[in-house]
Protein backbone atom coordinates (compact mmCIF):
# COMPACT_ATOMS: atom_id res chain seq x y z
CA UNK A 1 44.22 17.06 -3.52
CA UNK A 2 41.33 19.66 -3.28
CA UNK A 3 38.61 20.03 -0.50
CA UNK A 4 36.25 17.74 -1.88
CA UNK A 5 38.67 15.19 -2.39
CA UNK A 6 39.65 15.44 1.26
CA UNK A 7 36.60 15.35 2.69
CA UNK A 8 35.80 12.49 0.76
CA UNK A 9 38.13 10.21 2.32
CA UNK A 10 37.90 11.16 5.77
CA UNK A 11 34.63 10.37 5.69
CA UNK A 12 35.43 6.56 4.15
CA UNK A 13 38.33 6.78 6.69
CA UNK A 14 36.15 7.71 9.35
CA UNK A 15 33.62 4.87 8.70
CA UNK A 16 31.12 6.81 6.57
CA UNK A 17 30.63 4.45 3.62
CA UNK A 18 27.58 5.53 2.12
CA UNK A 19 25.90 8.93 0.61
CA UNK A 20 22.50 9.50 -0.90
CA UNK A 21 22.93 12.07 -3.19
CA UNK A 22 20.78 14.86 -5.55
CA UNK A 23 23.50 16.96 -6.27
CA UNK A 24 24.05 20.23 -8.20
CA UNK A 25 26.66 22.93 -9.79
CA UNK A 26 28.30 23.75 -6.25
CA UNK A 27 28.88 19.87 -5.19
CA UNK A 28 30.40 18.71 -8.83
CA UNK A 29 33.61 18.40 -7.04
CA UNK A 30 32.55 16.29 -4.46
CA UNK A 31 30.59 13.81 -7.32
CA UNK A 32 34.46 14.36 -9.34
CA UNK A 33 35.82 13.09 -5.73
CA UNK A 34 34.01 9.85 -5.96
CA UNK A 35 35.41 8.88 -8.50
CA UNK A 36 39.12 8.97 -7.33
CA UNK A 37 38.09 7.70 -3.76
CA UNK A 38 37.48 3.76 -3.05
CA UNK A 39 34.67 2.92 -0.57
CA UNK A 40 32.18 5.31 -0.76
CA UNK A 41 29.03 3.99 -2.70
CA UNK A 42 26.71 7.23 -3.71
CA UNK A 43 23.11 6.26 -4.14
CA UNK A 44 21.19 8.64 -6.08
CA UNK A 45 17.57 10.13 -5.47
CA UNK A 46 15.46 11.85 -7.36
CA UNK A 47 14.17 14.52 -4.48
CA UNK A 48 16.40 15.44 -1.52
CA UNK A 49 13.71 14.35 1.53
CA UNK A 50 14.31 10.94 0.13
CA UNK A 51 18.18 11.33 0.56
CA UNK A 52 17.69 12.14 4.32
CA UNK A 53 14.93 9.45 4.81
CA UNK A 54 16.92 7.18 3.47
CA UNK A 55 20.19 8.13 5.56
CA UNK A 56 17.34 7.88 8.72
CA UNK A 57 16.71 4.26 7.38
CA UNK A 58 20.24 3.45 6.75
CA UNK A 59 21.64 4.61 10.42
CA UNK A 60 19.03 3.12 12.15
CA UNK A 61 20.10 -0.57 10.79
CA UNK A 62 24.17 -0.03 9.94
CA UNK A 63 24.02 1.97 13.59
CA UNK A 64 26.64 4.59 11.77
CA UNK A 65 26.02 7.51 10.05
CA UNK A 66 25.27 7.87 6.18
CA UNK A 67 26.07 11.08 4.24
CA UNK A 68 23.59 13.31 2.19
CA UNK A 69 24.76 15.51 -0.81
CA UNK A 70 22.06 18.26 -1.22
CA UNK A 71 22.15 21.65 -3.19
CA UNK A 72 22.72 24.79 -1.51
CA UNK A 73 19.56 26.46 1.11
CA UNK A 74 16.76 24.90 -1.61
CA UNK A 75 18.04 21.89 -1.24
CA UNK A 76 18.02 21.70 1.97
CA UNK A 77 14.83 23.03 2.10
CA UNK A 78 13.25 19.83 0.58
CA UNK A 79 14.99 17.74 3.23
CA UNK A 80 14.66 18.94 5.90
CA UNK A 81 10.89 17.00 7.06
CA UNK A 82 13.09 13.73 7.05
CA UNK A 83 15.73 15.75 8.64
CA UNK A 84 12.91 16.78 11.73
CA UNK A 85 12.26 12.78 11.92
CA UNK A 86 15.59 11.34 11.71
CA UNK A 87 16.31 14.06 14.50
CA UNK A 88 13.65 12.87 16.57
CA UNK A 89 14.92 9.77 16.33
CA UNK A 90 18.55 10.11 17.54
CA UNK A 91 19.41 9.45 13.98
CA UNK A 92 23.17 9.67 13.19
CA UNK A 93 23.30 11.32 9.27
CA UNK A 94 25.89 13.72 7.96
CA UNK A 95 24.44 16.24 5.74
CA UNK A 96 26.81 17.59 2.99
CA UNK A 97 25.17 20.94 1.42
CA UNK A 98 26.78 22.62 -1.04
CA UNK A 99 26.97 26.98 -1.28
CA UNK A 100 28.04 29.21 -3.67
CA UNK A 101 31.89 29.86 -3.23
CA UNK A 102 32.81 32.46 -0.74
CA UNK A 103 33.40 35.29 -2.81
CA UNK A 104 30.31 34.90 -5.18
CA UNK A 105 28.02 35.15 -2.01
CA UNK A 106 27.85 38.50 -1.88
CA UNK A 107 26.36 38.80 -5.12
CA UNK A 108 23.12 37.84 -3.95
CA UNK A 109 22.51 35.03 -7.18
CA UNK A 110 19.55 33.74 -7.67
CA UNK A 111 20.26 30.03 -5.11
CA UNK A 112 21.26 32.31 -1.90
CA UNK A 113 20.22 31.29 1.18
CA UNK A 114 20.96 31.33 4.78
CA UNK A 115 21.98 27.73 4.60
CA UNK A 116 23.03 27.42 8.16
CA UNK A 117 19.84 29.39 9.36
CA UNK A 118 17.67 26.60 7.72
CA UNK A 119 19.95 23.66 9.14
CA UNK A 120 20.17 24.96 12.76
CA UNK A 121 16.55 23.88 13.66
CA UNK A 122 16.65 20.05 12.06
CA UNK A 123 20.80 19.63 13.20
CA UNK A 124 22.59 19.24 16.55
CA UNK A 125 25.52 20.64 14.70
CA UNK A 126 25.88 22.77 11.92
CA UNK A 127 29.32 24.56 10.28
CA UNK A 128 30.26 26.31 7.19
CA UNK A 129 34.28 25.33 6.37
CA UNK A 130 35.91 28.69 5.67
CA UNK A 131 38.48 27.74 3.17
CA UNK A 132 39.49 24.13 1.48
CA UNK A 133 42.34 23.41 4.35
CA UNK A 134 39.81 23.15 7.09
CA UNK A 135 37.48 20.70 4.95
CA UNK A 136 38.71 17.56 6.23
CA UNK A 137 39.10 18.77 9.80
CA UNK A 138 35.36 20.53 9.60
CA UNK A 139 34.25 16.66 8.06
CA UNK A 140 35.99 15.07 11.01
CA UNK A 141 33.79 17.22 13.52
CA UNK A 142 30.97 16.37 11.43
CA UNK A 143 31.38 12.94 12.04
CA UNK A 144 32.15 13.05 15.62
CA UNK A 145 29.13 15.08 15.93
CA UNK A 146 26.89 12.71 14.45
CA UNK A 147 28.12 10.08 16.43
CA UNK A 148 27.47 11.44 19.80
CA UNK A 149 25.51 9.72 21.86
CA UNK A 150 22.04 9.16 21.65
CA UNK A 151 23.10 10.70 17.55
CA UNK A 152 21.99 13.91 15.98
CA UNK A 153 22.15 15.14 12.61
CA UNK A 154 25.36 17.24 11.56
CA UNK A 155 25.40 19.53 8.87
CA UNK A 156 28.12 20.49 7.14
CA UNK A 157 27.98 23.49 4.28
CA UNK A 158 30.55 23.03 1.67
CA UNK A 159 30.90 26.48 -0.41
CA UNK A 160 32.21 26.04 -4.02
CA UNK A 161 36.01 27.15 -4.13
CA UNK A 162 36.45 25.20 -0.42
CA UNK A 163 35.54 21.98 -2.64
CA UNK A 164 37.88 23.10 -5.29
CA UNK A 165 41.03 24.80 -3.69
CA UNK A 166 44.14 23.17 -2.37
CA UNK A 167 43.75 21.10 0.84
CA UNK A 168 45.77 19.36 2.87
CA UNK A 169 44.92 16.08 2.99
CA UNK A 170 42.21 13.98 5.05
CA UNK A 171 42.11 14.31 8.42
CA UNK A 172 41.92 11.99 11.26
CA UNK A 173 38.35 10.94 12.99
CA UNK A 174 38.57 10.90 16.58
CA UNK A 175 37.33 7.04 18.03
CA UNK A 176 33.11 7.70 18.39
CA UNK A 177 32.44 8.55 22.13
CA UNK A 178 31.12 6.52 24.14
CA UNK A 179 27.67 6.51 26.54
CA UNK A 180 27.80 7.46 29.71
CA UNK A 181 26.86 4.80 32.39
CA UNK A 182 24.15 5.94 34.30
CA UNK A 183 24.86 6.56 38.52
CA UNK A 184 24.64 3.71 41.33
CA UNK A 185 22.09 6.20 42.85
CA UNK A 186 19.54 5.94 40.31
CA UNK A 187 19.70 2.42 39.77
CA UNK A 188 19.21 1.49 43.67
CA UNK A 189 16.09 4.40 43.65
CA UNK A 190 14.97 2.20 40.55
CA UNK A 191 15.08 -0.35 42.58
CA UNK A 192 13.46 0.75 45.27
CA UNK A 193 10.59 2.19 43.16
CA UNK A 194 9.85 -1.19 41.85
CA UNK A 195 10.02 -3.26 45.23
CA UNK A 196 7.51 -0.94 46.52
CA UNK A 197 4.57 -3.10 45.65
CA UNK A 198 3.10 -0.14 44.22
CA UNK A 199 1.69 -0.02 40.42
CA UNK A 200 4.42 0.35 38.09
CA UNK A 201 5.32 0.37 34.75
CA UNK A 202 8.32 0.35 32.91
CA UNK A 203 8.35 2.77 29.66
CA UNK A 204 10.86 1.70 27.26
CA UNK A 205 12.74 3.55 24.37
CA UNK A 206 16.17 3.78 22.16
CA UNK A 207 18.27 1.28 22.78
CA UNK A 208 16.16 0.06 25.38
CA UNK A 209 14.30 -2.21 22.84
CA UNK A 210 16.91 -3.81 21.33
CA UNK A 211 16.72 -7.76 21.99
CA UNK A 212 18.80 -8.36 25.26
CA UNK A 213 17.27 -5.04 26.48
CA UNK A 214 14.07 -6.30 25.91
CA UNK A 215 15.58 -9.60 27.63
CA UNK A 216 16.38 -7.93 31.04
CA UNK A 217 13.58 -5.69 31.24
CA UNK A 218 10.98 -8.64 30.98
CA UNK A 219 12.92 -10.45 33.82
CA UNK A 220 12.90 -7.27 36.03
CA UNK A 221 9.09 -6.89 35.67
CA UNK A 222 8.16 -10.57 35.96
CA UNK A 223 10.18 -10.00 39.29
CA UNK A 224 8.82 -6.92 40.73
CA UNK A 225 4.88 -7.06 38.99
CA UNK A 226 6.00 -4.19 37.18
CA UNK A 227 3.88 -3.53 33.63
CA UNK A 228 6.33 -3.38 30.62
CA UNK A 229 5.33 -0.97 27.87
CA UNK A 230 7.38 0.73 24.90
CA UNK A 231 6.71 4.73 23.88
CA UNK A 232 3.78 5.49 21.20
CA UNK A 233 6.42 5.82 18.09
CA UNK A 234 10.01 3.79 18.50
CA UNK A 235 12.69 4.13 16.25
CA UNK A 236 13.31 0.59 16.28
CA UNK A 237 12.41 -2.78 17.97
CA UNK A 238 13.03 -6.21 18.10
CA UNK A 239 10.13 -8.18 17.83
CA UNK A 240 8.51 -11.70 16.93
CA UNK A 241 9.41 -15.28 18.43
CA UNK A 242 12.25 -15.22 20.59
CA UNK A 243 11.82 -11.51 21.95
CA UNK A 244 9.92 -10.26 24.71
CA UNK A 245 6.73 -9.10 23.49
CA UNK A 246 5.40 -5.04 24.55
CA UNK A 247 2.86 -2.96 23.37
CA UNK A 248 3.17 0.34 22.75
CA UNK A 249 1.33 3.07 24.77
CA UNK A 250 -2.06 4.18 22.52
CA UNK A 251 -1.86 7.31 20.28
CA UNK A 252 -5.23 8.31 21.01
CA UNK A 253 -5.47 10.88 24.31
CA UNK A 254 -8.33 8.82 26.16
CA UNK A 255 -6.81 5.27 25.70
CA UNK A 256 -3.35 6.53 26.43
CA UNK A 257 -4.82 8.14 29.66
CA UNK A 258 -6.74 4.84 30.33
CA UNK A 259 -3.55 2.96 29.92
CA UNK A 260 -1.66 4.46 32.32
CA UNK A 261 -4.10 5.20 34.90
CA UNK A 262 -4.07 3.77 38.57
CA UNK A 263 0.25 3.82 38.42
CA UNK A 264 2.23 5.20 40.81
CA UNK A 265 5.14 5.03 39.04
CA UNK A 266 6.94 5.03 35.63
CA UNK A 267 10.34 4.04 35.33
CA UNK A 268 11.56 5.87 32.23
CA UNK A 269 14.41 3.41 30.31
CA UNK A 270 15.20 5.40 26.87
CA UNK A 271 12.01 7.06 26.58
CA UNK A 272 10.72 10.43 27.83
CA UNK A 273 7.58 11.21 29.65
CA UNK A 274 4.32 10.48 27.86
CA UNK A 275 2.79 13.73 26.02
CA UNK A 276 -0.11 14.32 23.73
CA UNK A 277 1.20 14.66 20.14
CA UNK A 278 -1.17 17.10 19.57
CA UNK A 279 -3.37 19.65 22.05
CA UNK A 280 -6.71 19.01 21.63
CA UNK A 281 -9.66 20.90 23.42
CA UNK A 282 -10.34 20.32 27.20
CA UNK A 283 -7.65 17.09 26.99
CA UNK A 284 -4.69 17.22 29.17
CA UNK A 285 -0.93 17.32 27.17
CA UNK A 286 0.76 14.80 29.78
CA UNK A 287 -1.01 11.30 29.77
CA UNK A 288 0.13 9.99 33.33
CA UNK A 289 -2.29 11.37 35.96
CA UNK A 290 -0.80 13.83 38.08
CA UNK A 291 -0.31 11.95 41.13
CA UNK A 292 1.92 9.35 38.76
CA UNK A 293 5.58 9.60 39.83
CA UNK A 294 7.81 9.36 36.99
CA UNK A 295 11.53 7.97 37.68
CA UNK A 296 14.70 8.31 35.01
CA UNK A 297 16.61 4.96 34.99
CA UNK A 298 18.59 5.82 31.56
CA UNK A 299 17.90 8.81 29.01
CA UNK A 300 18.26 8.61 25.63
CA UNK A 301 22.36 9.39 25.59
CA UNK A 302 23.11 7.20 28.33
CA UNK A 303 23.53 3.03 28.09
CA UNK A 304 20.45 1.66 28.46
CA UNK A 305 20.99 -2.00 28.43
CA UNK A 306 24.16 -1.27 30.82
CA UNK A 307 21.45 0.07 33.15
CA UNK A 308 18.92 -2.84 32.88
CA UNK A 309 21.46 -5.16 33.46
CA UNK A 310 22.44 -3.64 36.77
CA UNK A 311 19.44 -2.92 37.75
CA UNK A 312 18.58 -6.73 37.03
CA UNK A 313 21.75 -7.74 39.07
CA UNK A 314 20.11 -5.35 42.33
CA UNK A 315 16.99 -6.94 42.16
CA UNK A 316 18.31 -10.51 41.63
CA UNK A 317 15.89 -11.36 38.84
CA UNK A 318 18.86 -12.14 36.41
CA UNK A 319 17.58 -16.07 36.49
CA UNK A 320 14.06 -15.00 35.99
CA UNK A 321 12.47 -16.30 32.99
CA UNK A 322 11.95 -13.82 30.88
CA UNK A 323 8.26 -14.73 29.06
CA UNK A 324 10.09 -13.86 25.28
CA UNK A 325 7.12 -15.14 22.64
CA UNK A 326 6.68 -18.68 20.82
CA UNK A 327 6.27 -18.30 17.27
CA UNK A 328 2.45 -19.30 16.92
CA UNK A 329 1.79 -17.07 13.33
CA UNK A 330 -2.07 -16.41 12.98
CA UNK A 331 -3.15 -18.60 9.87
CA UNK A 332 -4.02 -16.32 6.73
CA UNK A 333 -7.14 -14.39 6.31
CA UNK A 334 -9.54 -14.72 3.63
CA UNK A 335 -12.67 -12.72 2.29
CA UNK A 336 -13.12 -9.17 1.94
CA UNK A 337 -10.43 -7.02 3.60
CA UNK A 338 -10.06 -5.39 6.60
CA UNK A 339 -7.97 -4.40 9.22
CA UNK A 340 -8.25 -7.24 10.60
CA UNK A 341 -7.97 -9.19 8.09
CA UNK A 342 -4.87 -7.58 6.78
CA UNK A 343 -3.10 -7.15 10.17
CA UNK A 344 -3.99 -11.29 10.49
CA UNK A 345 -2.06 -12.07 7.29
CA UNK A 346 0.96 -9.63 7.40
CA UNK A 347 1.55 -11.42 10.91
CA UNK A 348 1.22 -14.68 9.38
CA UNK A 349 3.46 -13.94 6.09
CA UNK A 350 6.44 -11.49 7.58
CA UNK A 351 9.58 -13.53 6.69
CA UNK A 352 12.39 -13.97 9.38
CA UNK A 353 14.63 -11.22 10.06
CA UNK A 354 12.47 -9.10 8.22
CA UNK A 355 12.59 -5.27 8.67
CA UNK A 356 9.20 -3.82 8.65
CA UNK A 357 9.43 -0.14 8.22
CA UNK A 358 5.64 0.96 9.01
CA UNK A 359 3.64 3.91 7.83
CA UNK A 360 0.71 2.48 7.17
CA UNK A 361 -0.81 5.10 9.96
CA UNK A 362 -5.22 4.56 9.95
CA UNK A 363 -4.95 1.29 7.81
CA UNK A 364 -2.41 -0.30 10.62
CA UNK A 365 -3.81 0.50 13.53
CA UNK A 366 -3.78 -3.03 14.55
CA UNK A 367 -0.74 -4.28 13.01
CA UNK A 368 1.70 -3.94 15.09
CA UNK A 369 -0.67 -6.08 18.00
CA UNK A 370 -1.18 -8.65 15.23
CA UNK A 371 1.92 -9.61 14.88
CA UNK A 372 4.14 -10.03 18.24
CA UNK A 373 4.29 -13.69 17.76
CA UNK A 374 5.54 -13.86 14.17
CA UNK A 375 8.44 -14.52 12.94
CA UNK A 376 11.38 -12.71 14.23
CA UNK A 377 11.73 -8.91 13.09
CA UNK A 378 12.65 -5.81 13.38
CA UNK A 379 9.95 -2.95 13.05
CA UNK A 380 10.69 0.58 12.78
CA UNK A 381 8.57 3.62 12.63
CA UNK A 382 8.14 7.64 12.04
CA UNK A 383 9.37 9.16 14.85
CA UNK A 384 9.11 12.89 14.17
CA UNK A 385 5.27 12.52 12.06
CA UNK A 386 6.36 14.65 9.21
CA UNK A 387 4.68 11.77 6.50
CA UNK A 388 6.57 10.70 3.49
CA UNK A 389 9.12 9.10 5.50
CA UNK A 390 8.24 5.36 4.68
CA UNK A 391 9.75 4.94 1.48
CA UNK A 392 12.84 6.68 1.80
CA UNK A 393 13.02 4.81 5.51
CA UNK A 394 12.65 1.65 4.00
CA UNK A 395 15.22 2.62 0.98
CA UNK A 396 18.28 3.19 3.57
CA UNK A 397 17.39 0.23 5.27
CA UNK A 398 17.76 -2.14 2.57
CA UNK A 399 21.11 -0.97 1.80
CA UNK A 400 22.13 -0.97 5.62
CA UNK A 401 20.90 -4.65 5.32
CA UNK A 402 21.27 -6.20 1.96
CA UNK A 403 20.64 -9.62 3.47
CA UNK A 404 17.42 -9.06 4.96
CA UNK A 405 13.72 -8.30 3.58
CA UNK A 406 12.41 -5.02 3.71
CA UNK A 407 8.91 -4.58 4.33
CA UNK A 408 7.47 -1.33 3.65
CA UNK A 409 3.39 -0.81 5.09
CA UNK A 410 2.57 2.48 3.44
CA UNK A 411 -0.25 4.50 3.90
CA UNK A 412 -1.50 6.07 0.18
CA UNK A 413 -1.06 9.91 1.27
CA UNK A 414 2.07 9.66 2.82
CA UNK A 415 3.32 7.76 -0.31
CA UNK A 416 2.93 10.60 -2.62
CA UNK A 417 5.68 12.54 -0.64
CA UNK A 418 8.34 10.24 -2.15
CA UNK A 419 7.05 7.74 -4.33
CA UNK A 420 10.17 8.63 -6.54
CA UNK A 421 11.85 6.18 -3.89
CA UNK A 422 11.08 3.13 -6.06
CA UNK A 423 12.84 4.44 -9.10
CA UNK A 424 16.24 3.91 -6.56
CA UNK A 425 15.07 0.95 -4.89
CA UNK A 426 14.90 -0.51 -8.63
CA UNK A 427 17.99 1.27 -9.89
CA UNK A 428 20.02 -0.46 -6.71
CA UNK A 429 18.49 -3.83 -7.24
CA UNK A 430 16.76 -3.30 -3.57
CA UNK A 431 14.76 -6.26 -2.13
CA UNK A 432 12.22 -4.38 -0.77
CA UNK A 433 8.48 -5.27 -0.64
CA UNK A 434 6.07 -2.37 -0.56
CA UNK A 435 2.61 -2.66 0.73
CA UNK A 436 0.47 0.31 -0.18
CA UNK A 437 -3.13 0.64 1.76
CA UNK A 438 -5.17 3.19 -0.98
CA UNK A 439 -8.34 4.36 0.76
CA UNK A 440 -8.26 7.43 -1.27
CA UNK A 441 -7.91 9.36 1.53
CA UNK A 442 -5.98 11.44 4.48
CA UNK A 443 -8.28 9.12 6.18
CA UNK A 444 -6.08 9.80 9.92
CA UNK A 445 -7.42 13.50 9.55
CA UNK A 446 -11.13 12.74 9.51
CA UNK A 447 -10.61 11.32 13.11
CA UNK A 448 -8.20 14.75 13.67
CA UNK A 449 -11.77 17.01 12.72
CA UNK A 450 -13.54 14.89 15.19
CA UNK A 451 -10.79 15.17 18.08
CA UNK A 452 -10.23 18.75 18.03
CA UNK A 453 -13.43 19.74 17.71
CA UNK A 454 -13.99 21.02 14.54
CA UNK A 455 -17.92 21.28 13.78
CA UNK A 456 -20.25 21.86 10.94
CA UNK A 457 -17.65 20.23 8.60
CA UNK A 458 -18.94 20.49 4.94
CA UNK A 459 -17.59 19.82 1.01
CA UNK A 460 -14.66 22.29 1.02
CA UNK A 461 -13.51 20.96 4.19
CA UNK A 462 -13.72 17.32 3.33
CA UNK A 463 -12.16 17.94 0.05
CA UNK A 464 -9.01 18.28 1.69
CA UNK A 465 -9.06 15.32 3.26
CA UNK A 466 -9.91 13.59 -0.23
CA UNK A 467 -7.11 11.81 -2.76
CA UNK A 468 -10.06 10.69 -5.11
CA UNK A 469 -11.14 12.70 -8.82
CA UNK A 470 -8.43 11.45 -9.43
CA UNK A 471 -8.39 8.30 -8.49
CA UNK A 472 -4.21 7.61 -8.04
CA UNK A 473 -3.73 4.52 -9.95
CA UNK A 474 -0.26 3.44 -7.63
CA UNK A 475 0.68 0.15 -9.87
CA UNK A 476 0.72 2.07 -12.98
CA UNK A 477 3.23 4.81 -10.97
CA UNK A 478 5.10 1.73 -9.51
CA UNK A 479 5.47 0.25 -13.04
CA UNK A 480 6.46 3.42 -14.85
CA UNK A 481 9.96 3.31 -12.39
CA UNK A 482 10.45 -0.09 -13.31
CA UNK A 483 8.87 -2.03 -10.43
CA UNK A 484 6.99 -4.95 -10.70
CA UNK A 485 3.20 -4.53 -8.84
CA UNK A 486 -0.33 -5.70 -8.58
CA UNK A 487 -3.43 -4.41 -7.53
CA UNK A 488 -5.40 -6.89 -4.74
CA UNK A 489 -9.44 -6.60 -4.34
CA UNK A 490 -9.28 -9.59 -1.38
CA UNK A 491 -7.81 -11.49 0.99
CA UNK A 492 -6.83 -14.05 -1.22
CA UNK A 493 -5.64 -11.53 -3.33
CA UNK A 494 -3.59 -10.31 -0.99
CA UNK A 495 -2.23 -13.52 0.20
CA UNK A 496 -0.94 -14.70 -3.27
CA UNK A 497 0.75 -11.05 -4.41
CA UNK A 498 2.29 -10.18 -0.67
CA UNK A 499 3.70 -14.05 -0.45
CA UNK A 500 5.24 -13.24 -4.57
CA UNK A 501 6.79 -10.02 -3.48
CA UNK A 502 8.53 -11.03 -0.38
CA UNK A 503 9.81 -14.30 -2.67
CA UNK A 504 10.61 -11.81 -6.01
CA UNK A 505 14.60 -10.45 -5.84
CA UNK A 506 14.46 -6.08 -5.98
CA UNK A 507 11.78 -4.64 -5.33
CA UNK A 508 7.44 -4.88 -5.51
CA UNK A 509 4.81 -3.49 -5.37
CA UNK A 510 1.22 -4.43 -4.17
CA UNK A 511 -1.79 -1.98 -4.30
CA UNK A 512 -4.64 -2.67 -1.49
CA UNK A 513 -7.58 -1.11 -2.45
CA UNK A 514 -9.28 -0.29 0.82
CA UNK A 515 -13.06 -0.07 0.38
C-alpha cells in the first residue's frame, strides 16, 4: 500500500466520505487510490475555489468535514477566497494539496511554491508529511484538526514520492472532541444581566441558531423582555413555520447603530461583538454605543444550546411559550419586479426543508425579512464576503443533502466567480434551483462610493462598477453546461419558471433581469 492509498482510507475510516477534486501530476496517486478504496465519492470541479466552496457547503449541512484535492501552491492559490469564508465560518474541510516530491523541490521547477506559507493564513492547521509512513498518521491529525470545535480548515500538503512510496497502512482517527460546557459562573451572571430590567438583547450565532437553540432562546427573552437578534452574516439558520423567528442586525453602519442603541446589555450566545465590516469615514468600527455592556454566555467553540438550556433552567422560563412562527406564506406577486416583489414570491414559493444558500447581496436586501413565516428552511450565507461563494456553497450542500431542495439566490457579479459550478451540479444530477438577479452591475459598490466618501465620481470610475457592453447573456452560459434555464421579464414570469425549477429533478436555471 503506498501513501496515497493510506491516506485514502483513513480518511473514509475516519468519516470523511466525500472530496471535491481538480487534481494534477503530483495527486495522480491519490485519484489511482480511489479507485482501490470503497466509500469515498470524488466530485470533480472545474476551478479549485469551487472545490473549497463546495466543501464550505457540504460541512455546513453533513456537520463533518469534506476533503479538497488541489494542485500544488497555484492551486491553492485559486482556493483559497472560499478557504477565507469557510474559515470564517467555523467550517470543518480538509484540504489535500499536492507538491512536487521531496527531492525534486530543490530544483526550483516551474509549479514551486511555498505551499504551507499560502495555507497558514486561510487554515487553523497546516503540515507537510515528510515521507509516505507518516501519511496516514499526518491525515489522522488532519482530521482531528478539522473537527475541533467550533471547526477550522486543515491543510494537509502531500509531496509526490510521499503519495507513491511504501506506507504502512491507515491509521486510526482519534473520536472528534468534544465542546466544552461553558462555567456555572457565567450562566448565573447571564442571568443576572437579564433579570436586571435593563434593555437587553440577546445576539445569537453558530450553533446558537439551530432549531431547539432558537427554541430556548425565544423562551428566555419572552421571560426576561430581552430583544432576540442573530449576527449580520450566519453560517446557518433554521427558519420558517415552526422556528422562532429573528432578524439579523443591519449591514449598514447607521441602522446597525440605530438598532442597538438605548441597550445596556448584549448577551453574546455564538456570536462575537458587533463591528463595522468595513471603516468608513467619521463612522465608529463597533456598533453598540460605548456605554453598552457586552456579556459572553457561549463562544463559538463552546456548546451553545447546552448553555441556553441552563440558562433557561436558572431563569425558570423552560415552560414559556416560545412565540416560534405560523406558516402564513405571502401570496405571489405580480407586475413588474422589484424587490419587493421578488422577496414577496420567493417567501411564498420556498418548498419545505428547503436550503436557501443566499448571495443575492443588493437584489436581497429584503429577502431574508420576507420570508420568516414560510415554509420551514434552512438559510445559509457568506460569512467571510470574498463573492463567488454561492454556487460552489450551494453545490456542497446538495450533496450533503440529496433529499432536500437547494435554493441558490445569486447576485450576477458574484456568479461569474464560479459559474463553472453548474457544469458539476449537472454532471452529479444535483437538484439545485438557481436564481440569478442580473442588474448588470456591482450594483452593492455604488452604495460603497457613496459610504466612504468617494466624490466627483465620473466614467472611468463607474465603469468598474459596470457588467454591461457586454451584456452577460446567463441562460445561454447555463445552457452551454447542460442546465436547463429561462430568462423572466415579470412577476408572472417569475412565478411560472421559479415554481418549474424547484418541481424539475437536477438542476435550473432562471435569469431575472433587473431593470
Amino acid at each position: 500500500m503506498n501513501g496515497a492509498e493510506s491516506l485514502v482510507r483513513t480518511l473514509v475510516a475516519g468519516g470523511v466520505d466525500t472530496c471535491f477534486a481538480n487534481p494534477g501530476t503530483s495527486e495522480m496517486h491519490f485519484v489511482a487510490a480511489l479507485d482501490r478504496v470503497e466509500g469515498m465519492r470524488c466530485v470533480l470541479v472545474l476551478f479549485e475555489g469551487i472545490a473549497t466552496g463546495a466543501a464550505d457547503g457540504y460541512a455546513r449541512m453533513a456537520e463533518k468535514p469534506a476533503a479538497t484535492l488541489l494542485h500544488l501552491g497555484p492551486g491553492l492559490a485559486n482556493g483559497l477566497a472560499n478557504m477565507h469564508n469557510a474559515s470564517k465560518a467555523s467550517s470543518p474541510i480538509i484540504n489535500i494539496v499536492g507538491d512536487h516530491a521531496t527531492y525534486h523541490r530543490n530544483y526550483d521547477a516551474p509549479l514551486t511554491s511555498d505551499i504551507e506559507g499560502a495555507a497558514k493564513p486561510f487554515s487553523g492547521w497546516v503540515r507537510t508529511s515528510p515521507d509516505a509512513r507518516r501519511v496516514a498518521a499526518d491525515g489522522a491529525a488532519a482530521i482531528a484538526a478539522a473537527r475541533t470545535p467550533p471547526g477550522q480548515v486543515a491543510t494537509l500538503i502531500l509531496p509526490a514520492d510521499t503519495a507513491w512510496n511504501e506506507s504502512d497502512g491507515p491509521a486510526a482517527v482519534c473520536e472528534a472532541p468534544k465542546r466544552t460546557q461553558v462555567s456555572q459562573d457565567c450562566i448565573k451572571d447571564a442571568a443576572k444581566t437579564l433579570r436586571s430590567g435593563e434593555p437587553a438583547m440577546m445576539l445569537l450565532g453558530g450553533l446558537a441558531l439551530r432549531q431547539r437553540s432558537l427554541d430556548l432562546a425565544g423562551r428566555i427573552c419572552a421571560k426576561t423582555g430581552a430583544k432576540i437578534m442573530a449576527q449580520t452574516f450566519v453560517g446557518r439558520i433554521e427558519r420558517g413555520a415552526g422556528r422562532v423567528p429573528v432578524d439579523r442586525l443591519p449591514y449598514p453602519v447607521n441602522q446597525a447603530r440605530a438598532t442597538l442603541e438605548g441597550l445596556k446589555h448584549i448577551v453574546l450566545v455564538g456570536s462575537r461583538i458587533p463591528v463595522a465590516f468595513f471603516a468608513y469615514p467619521d463612522k465608529p468600527s463597533l456598533m453598540a454605543s460605548e456605554d453598552t455592556g457586552v456579556l459572553t454566555l457561549a463562544r463559538g467553540e463552546e456548546d451553545a444550546l447546552d448553555a441556553l438550556e441552563r440558562l433557561a433552567d436558572e431563569l425558570d422560563a423552560q415552560s414559556v411559550p416560545s412565540q416560534a412562527a405560523k406558516l402564513a406564506p405571502p401570496s405571489l406577486a405580480t407586475g413588474a419586479i422589484t424587490g419587493a416583489s421578488l422577496s414577496q414570491s420567493l417567501g411564498a414559493l420556498i418548498p419545505e426543508n428547503a436550503i436557501v444558500v443566499d448571495e443575492s447581496i443588493s437584489t436581497g436586501a429584503g429577502f431574508f425579512a420576507a420570508t420568516w413565516n414560510s415554509q420551514p428552511h434552512t438559510w445559509l450565507q457568506n460569512m467571510g464576503g470574498s463573492i463567488g461563494l454561492g454556487m460552489p456553497m450551494a453545490t456542497g450542500a446538495a450533496i450533503a443533502c440529496p433529499n432536500r431542495p437547494v435554493l441558490n439566490l445569486q447576485a450576477d457579479g458574484s456568479a461569474m466567480y464560479a459559474i463553472q459550478s453548474l457544469w458539476t451540479q449537472v454532471r452529479e444530477g444535483l437538484n439545485i434551483t438557481t436564481v440569478l438577479f442580473n442588474n448588470k452591475s456591482y450594483a452593492c459598490l455604488r452604495d460603497e462610493l457613496a459610504n466612504v466618501g468617494a466624490q466627483n465620481v465620473g466614467r472611468k470610475a463607474l465603469d468598474m462598477l459596470d457588467l454591461s457592453r457586454p451584456d452577460i447573456d446567463f441562460t445561454g452560459l447555463a445552457k452551454s453546461m447542460g442546465v436547463a434555464a429561462a430568462r423572466v421579464t415579470s412577476m408572472d414570469e417569475f412565478n411560472i419558471e421559479l415554481a418549474r425549477g424547484l418541481s424539475t429533478p437536477g438542476p435550473y436555471l432562471v435569469e431575472v433581469q433587473i431593470a
